[in-house]
Structures are given as structure tokens and as C-alpha cells.
C-alpha atoms as a PDB file:
ATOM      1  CA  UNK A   1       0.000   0.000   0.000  1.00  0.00           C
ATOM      2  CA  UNK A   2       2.825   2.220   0.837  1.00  0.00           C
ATOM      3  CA  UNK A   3       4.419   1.909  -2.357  1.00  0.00           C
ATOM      4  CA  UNK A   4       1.126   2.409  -4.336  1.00  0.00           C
ATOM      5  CA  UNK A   5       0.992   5.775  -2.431  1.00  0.00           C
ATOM      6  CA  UNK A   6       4.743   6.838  -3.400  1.00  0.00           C
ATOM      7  CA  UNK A   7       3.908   6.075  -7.169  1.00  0.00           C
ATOM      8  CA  UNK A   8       1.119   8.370  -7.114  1.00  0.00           C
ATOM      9  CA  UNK A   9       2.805  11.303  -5.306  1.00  0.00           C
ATOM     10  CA  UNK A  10       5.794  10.817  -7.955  1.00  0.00           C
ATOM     11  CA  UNK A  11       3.003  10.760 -10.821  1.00  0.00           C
ATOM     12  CA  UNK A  12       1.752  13.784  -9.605  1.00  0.00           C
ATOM     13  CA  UNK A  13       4.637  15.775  -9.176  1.00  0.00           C
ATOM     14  CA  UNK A  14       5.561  14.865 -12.307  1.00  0.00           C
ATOM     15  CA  UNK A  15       2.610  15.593 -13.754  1.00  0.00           C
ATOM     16  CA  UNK A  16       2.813  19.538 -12.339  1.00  0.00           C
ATOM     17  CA  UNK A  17       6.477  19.820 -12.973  1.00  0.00           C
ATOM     18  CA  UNK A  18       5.771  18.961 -16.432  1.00  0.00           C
ATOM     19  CA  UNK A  19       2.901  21.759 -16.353  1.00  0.00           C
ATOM     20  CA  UNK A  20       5.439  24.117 -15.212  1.00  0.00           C
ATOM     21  CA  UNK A  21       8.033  23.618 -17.637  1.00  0.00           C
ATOM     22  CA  UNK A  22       5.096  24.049 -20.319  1.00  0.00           C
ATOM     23  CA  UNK A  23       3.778  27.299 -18.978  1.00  0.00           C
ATOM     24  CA  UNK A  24       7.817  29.247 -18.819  1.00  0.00           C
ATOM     25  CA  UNK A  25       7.872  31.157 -22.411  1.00  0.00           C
ATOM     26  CA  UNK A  26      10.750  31.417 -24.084  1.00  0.00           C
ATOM     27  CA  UNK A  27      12.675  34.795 -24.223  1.00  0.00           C
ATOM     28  CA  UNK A  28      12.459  36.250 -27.365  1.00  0.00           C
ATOM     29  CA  UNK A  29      15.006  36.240 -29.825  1.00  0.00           C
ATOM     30  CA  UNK A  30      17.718  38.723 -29.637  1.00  0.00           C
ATOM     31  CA  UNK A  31      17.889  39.358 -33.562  1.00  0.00           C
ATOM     32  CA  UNK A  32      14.437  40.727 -33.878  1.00  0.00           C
ATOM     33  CA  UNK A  33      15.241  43.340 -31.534  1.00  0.00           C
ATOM     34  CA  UNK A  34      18.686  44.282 -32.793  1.00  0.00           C
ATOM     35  CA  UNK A  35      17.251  44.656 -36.329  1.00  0.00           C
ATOM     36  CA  UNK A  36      14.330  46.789 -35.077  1.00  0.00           C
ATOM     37  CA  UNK A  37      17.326  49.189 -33.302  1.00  0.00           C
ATOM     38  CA  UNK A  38      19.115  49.037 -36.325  1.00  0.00           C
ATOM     39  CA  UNK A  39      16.060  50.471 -38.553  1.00  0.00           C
ATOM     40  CA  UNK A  40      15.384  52.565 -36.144  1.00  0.00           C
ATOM     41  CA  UNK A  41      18.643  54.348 -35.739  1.00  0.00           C
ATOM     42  CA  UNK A  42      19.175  54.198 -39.624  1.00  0.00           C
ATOM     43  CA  UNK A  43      15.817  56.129 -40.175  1.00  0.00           C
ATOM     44  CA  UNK A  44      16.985  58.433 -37.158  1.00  0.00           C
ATOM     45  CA  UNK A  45      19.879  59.618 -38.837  1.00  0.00           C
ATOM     46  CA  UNK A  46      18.647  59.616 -42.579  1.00  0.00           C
ATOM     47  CA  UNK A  47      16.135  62.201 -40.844  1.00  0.00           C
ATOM     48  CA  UNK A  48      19.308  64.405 -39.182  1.00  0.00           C
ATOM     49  CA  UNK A  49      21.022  64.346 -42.428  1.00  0.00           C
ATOM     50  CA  UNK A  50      17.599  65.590 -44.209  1.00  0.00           C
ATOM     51  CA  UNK A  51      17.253  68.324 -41.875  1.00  0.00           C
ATOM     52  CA  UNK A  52      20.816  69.223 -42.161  1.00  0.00           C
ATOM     53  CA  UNK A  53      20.702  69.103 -46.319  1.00  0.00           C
ATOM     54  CA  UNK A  54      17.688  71.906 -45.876  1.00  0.00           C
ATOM     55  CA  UNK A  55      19.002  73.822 -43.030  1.00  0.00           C
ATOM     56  CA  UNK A  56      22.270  74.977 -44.765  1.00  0.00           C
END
């Protein structure tokens, strides 16, 4: 009976590590963001240099 009993506690904590693991997300990938800092600093200074072309 005793054993029966340590099977089903192992089952279940299994069972809700398992659920744990599962529900973590993954961190999102570091190239999406360098690319959107990338644009975004490229369109940043094609703006400066616009501005500078018509100011002088």
C-alpha cells in the first residue's frame, strides 16, 4: 500500500512539474530586436542628415 501511495505522489509531481516547464515562455530572440534598433537608428539619422541638407 505504501508503495502504491509513493507512485502516485511521484506521478503527480511529475505531472505539475511537467505543467510548469510548459507554462515558462521562451525569451524572445535577440535578432528581432537588434534589427528593429538598427532600422530605427538608420531612419533616425537619414532624418538628421535631411534636416541638415535643408538647413544649410
Amino acid at each position: 500500500m505504501m508503495g502504491a501511495g509513493m507512485n502516485r505522489l511521484e506521478q503527480a509531481a511529475r505531472v505539475s512539474m511537467s505543467g510548469l516547464q510548459e507554462a515558462e515562455t521562451p525569451p524572445p530572440p535577440r535578432s528581432s530586436h537588434f534589427s528593429l534598433r538598427l532600422g530605427t537608428v538608420a531612419l533616425l539619422a537619414a532624418l538628421a542628415l535631411t534636416a541638415a541638407w535643408q538647413l544649410t
